[in-house]
Each structure stands twice: as structure tokens, then as C-alpha cells.
Protein backbone atom coordinates (compact mmCIF):
# COMPACT_ATOMS: atom_id res chain seq x y z
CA UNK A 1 13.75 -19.80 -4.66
CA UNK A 2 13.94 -23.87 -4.86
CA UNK A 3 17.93 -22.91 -5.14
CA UNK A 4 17.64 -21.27 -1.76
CA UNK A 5 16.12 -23.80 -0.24
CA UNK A 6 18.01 -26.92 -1.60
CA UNK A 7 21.06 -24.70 -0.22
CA UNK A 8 19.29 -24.51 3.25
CA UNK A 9 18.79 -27.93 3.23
CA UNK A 10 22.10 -29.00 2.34
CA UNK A 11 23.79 -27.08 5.46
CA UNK A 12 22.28 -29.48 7.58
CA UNK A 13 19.69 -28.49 10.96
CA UNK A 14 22.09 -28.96 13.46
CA UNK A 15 23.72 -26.40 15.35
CA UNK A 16 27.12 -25.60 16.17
CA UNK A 17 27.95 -26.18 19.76
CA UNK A 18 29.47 -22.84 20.04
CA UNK A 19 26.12 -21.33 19.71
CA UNK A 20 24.28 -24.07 21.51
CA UNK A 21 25.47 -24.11 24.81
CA UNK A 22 24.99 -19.92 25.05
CA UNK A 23 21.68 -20.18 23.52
CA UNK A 24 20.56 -23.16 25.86
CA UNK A 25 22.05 -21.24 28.77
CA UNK A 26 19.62 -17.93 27.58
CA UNK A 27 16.45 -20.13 27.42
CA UNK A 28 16.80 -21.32 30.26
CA UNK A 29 17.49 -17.88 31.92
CA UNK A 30 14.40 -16.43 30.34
CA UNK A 31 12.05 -19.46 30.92
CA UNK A 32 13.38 -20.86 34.41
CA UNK A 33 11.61 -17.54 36.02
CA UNK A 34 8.27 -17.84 34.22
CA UNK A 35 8.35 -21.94 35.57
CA UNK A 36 8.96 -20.62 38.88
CA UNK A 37 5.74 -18.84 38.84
CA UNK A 38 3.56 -22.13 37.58
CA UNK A 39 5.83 -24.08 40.45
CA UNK A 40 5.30 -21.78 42.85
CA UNK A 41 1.31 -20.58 42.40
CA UNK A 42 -1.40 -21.46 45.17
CA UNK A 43 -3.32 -23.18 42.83
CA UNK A 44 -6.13 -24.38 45.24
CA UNK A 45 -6.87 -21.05 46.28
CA UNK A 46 -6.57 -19.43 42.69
CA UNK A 47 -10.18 -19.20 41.97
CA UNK A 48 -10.88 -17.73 45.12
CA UNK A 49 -8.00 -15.28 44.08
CA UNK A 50 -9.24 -14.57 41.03
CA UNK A 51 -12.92 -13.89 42.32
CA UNK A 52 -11.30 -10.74 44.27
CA UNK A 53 -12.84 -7.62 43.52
CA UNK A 54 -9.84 -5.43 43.56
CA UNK A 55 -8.18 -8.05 40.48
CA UNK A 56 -10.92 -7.44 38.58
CA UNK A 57 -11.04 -3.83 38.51
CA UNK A 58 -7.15 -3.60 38.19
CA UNK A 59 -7.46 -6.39 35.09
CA UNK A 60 -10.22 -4.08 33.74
CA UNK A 61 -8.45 -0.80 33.95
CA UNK A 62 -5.01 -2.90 32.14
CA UNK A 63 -6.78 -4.09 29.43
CA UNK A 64 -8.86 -0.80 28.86
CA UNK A 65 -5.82 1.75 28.96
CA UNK A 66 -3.12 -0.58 27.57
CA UNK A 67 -6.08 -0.72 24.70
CA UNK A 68 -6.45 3.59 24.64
CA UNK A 69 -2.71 3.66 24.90
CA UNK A 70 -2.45 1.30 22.10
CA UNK A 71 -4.61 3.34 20.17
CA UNK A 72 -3.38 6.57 20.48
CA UNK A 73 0.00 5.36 19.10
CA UNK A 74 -1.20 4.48 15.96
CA UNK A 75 -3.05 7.78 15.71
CA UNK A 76 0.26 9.25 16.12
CA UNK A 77 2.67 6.74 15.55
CA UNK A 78 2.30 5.38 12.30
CA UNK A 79 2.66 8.98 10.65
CA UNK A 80 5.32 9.82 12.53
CA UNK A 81 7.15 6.63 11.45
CA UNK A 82 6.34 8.11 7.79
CA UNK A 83 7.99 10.72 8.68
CA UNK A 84 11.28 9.54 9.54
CA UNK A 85 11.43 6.26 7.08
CA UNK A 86 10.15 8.62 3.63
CA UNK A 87 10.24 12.49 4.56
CA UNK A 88 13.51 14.51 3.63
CA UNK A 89 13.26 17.12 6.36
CA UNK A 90 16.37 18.30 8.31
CA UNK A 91 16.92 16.60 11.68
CA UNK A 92 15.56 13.16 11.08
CA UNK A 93 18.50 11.43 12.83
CA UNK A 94 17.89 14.13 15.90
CA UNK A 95 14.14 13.33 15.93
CA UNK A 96 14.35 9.69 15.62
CA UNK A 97 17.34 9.76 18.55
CA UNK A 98 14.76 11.87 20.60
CA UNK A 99 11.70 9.73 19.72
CA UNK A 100 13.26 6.53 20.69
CA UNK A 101 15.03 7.42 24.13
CA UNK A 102 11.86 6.17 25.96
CA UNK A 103 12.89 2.66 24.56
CA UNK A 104 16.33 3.42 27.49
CA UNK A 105 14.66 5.67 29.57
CA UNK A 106 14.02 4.16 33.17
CA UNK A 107 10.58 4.71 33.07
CA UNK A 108 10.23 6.67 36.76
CA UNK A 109 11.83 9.42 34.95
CA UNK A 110 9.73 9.48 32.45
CA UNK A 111 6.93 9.52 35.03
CA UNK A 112 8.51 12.89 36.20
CA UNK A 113 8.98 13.77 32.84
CA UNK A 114 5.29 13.66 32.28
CA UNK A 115 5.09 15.73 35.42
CA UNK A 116 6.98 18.72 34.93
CA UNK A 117 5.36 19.23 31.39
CA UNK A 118 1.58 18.04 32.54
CA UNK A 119 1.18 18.17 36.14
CA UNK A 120 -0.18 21.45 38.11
CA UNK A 121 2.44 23.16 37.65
CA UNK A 122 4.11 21.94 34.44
CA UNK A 123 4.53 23.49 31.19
CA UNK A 124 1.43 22.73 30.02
CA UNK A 125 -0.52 21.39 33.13
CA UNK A 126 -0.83 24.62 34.22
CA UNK A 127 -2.45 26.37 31.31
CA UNK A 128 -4.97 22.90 31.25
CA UNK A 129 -5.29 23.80 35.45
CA UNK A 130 -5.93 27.43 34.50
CA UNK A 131 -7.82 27.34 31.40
CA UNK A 132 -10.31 24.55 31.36
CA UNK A 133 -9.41 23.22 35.48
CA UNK A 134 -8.40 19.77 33.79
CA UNK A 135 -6.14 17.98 35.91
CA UNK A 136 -4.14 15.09 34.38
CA UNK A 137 -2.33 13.59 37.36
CA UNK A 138 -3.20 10.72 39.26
CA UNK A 139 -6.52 9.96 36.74
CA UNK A 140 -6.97 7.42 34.64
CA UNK A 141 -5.95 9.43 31.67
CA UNK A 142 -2.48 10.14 33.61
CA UNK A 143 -2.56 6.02 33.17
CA UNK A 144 -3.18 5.74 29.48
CA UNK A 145 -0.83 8.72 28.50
CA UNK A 146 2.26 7.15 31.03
CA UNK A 147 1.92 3.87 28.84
CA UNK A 148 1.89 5.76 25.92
CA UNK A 149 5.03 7.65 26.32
CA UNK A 150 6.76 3.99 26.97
CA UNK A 151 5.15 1.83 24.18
CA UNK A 152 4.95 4.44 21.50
CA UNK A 153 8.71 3.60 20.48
CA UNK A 154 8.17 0.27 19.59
CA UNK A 155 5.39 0.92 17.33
CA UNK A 156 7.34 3.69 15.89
CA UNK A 157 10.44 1.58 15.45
CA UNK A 158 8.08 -1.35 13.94
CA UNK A 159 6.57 0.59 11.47
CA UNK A 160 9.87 2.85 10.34
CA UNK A 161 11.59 -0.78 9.50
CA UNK A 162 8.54 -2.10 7.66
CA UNK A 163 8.43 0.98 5.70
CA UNK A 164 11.74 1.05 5.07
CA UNK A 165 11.91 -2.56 3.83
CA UNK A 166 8.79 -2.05 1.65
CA UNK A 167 9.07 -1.49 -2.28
CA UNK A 168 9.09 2.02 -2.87
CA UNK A 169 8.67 1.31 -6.46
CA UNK A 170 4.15 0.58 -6.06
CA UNK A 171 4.41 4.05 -4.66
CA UNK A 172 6.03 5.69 -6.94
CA UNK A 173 3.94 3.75 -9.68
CA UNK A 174 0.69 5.63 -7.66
CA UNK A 175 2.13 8.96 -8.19
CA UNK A 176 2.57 8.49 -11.92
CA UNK A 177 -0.51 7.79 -12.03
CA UNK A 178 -1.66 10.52 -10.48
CA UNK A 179 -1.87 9.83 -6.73
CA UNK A 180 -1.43 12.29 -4.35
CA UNK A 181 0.90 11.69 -1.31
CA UNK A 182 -2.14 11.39 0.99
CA UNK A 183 -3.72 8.96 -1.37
CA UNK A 184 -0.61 7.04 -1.81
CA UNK A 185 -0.03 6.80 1.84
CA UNK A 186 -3.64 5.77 2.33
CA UNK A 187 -4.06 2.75 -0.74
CA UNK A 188 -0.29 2.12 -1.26
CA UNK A 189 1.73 2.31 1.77
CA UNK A 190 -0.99 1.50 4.59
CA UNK A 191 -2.13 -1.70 2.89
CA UNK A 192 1.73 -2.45 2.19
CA UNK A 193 3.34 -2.11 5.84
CA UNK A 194 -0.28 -3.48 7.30
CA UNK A 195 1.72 -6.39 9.04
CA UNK A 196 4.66 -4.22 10.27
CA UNK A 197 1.96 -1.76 11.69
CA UNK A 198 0.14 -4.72 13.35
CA UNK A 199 2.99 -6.79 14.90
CA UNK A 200 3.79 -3.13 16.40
CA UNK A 201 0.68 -2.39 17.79
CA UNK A 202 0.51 -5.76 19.51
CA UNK A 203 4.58 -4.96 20.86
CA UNK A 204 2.62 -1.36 22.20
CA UNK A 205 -0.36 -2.71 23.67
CA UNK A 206 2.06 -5.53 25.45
CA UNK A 207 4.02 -2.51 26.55
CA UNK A 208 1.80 -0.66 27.93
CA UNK A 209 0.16 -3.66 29.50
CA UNK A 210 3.29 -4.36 31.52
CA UNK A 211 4.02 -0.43 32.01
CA UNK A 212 4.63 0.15 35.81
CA UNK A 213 7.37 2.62 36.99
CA UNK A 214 6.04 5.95 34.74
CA UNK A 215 2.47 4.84 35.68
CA UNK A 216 3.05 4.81 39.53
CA UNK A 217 5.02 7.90 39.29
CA UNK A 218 2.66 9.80 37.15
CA UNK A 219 -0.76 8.31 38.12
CA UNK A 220 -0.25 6.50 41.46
CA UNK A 221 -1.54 3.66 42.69
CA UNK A 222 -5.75 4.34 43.48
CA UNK A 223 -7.86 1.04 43.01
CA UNK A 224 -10.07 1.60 40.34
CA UNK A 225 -8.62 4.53 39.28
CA UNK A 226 -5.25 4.45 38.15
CA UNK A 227 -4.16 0.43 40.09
CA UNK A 228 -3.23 -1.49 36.78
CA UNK A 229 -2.15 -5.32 37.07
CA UNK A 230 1.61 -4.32 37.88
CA UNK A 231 0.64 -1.88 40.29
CA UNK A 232 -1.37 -4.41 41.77
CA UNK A 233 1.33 -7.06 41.24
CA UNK A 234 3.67 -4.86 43.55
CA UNK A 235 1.10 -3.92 46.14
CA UNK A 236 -0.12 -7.23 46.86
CA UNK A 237 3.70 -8.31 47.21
CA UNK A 238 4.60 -6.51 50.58
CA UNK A 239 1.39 -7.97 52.23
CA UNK A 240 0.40 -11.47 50.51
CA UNK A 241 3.01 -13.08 48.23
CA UNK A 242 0.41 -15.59 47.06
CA UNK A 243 -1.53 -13.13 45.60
CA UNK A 244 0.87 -11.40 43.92
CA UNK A 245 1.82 -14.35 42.38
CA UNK A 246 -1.46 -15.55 41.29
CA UNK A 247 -2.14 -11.76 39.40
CA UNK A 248 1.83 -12.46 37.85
CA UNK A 249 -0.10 -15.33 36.16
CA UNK A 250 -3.00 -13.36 34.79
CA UNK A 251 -0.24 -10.90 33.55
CA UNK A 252 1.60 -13.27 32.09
CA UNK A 253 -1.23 -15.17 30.53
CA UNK A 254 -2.57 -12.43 29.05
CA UNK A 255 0.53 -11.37 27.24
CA UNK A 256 1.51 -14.40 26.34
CA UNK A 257 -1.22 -15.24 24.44
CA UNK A 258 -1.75 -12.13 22.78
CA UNK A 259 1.46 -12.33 21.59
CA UNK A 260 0.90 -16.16 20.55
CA UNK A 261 -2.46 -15.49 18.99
CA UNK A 262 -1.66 -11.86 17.40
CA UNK A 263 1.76 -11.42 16.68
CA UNK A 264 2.11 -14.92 15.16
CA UNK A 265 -1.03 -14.89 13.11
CA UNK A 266 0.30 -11.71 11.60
CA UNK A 267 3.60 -12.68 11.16
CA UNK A 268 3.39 -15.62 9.71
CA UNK A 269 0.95 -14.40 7.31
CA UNK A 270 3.33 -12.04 6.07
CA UNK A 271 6.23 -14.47 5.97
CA UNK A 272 4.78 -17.34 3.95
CA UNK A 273 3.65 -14.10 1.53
CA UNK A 274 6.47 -13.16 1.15
């Protein structure tokens, strides 16, 4: 290790000009709009803004279904990451293709996706209509299961890598001592892949946070109901551009330090263990 890093330290810090002038050039592009926002917000009348009902209740219901969203992943995620990263079944490359199509997908079709399998008369919105007279459309469960559909990759594709990238050698020391595969997966590989399966639950929830075209197209835009922050953002837009901009800066202050706090924390644990 003190060979690597005498190495690392012997190439120098600097950068080759060939790489800085494109990487400057991409900063810039993906920080100059962000700055626009902070240049551009009414920051006199931002507590007055803020103090709007109708932000509150949309930051509410953002936070709250991102959070459900978030949650249901890993419920279903992280063993379906197992799945592809350790199981031998047939198909694997079809499945993981299929499960990771939402990451391209424009999400308004995956809004009507959602429709034609859960709405009234979808494959299995009817039976729900039918059966029990649950409707899923244009509730706030329609919100939480539109950002699911959308984040769900990323954990998935998180958790795959860090399992693939783990030592498979601690579990196969558990099953020679005579650990189950359930066991395993619970002491062994859980504890293992923890910071993979957090820095993708914080990529989810940030997701689903910022989820808007599915959502609208799935759930529609009711305040209090199914208005998240975007929704909001894109509302408030047509009729008062300062107030779109001021809920753009909740948005992106929320995410960004979530992502600061969170993903970092984690991160960096797991680097300077490793």
C-alpha cells in the first residue's frame, strides 16, 4: 500500500490540459444553471414564499413518498440485486436488460406504462377495481409507486455492483460452517454490501424526489394529493416565475444536502475502510 501511494505521489497532481479544458468546460455546464437559480431568486420575498400553504403540503407529500418509494425498493430491490449479482438462473442478462430500462425510459411512458397494467382498466387495475374497488390512479399511492418504478434501477444497479465487488470468499466460509443461504445473506452479505445498499438508497430516494413526468402522468397534479415539489415547480412556472424559482431552491437544497450529508458520510466511510 505505501508503494501505491509513493507511486501516486510521484505522478505529480496536475492535470493534463487535454482533460482540463473538457472537464472545466463540463463544470461549468453543470454548475452555471444551479448559479443561475441563487442569481436569479427573489430573495426578499422568499420567506413570504416559503410561508405558502400549497409549498408546504407539496414539500410534505415529496419528502413522505420519495421516503415510501425509497422504502419499497429496498424491500424489493436489494433481493432482486441478489438475484442477478449471485443466482445462476437462466435469463439473468434478459432480466437485468428488462429491470434497468426505466434508467432510459422517458418517464411519461412509464406513467402510461403504469396505466395500462394498474389503472381501471389495466391488467391488473381492473381485478383491484372489481375485487376490492381499490383505485390506484391519481392517489397518493399512484405517487409513491410512479417514483418507484423510476428510482428502483439505481438501487438495483448500486447494490448488484457492490455485491459483485464484495469477497465471495466470507460467504462461502459461512456455508462451511454451516450457514444456510438465508443466514448467509442475512450476517454475511447484508453487513458486507451495507454501504453499496446505502449510497443506493440515498441515489433512489433523490430519484424519486425529483420524479416528475411518470408522476404527472400516472397521478396528476391535485394539491395535497398527488402535487409533489416538481409538479409544483412546473405549475407555478406558467403563472409566477418567482415562485417557481424559489420551490427550485427548496428542491435543490434538499437534494443537495442529502446527498452531501448521506452519500458522503457513507462513502467515505467505506473508502478509508477499505
Amino acid at each position: 500500500m505505501s508503494a501505491v501511494r509513493a507511486a501516486r505521489r510521484s505522478r505529480g497532481t496536475g492535470v493534463p490540459l487535454p482533460l482540463m479544458v473538457p472537464a472545466a468546460i463540463a463544470a461549468a455546464f453543470l454548475i452555471l444553471p444551479l448559479a443561475g437559480l441563487l442569481v436569479r431568486a427573489p430573495w426578499g420575498d422568499l420567506p413570504a414564499q416559503l410561508a405558502e400553504p400549497a409549498v408546504g403540503e407539496a414539500l410534505r407529500l415529496s419528502l413522505v413518498s420519495a421516503t415510501l418509494a425509497t422504502a419499497v425498493s429496498l424491500l424489493l430491490g436489494v433481493p432482486l440485486a441478489w438475484v442477478l449479482a449471485r443466482s445462476q438462473a437462466r435469463g439473468r442478462s434478459v432480466l437485468r436488460a428488462l429491470v434497468t430500462v426505466p434508467l432510459v425510459l422517458p418517464p411519461v411512458v412509464g406513467g402510461v406504462a403504469l396505466f395500462l397494467v394498474l389503472g381501471r382498466q389495466g391488467i391488473v387495475g381492473r381485478w383491484l377495481d372489481e375485487t376490492f374497488g381499490v383505485t390506484i390512479p391519481f392517489t397518493t399511492t399512484a405517487v409513491v409507486l410512479a417514483q418507484t418504478f423510476v428510482a428502483m434501477p439505481f438501487l438495483v444497479v448500486s447494490v448488484e455492483g457492490a455485491l459483485r465487488a464484495a469477497d465471495a470468499r466470507f460467504e462461502d466460509a459461512a456455508a462451511t460452517l454451516g450457514a444456510d443461504r438465508w443466514m448467509t445473506f442475512r450476517r454475511v452479505t447484508l453487513p458486507l454490501v451495507a454501504p453499496g445498499i446505502v449510497a443506493g438508497g440515498v441515489l433512489c430516494w433523490a430519484r424519486a424526489l425529483g420524479e416528475f413526468g411518470a408522476t404527472i402522468t400516472f397521478a396528476g397534479n391535485f394539491p395535497g394529493t398527488t402535487q409533489t415539489m416538481p409538479l409544483a415547480v412546473y405549475l407555478a412556472l406558467q403563472r409566477d416565475p418567482d415562485a417557481a424559482i424559489v420551490l427550485s431552491l427548496v428542491l435543490l437544497t434538499v437534494s443537495l444536502a442529502t446527498l452531501l450529508l448521506l452519500r458522503d458520510r457513507w462513502l467515505s466511510r467505506s473508502g478509508a475502510a477499505a
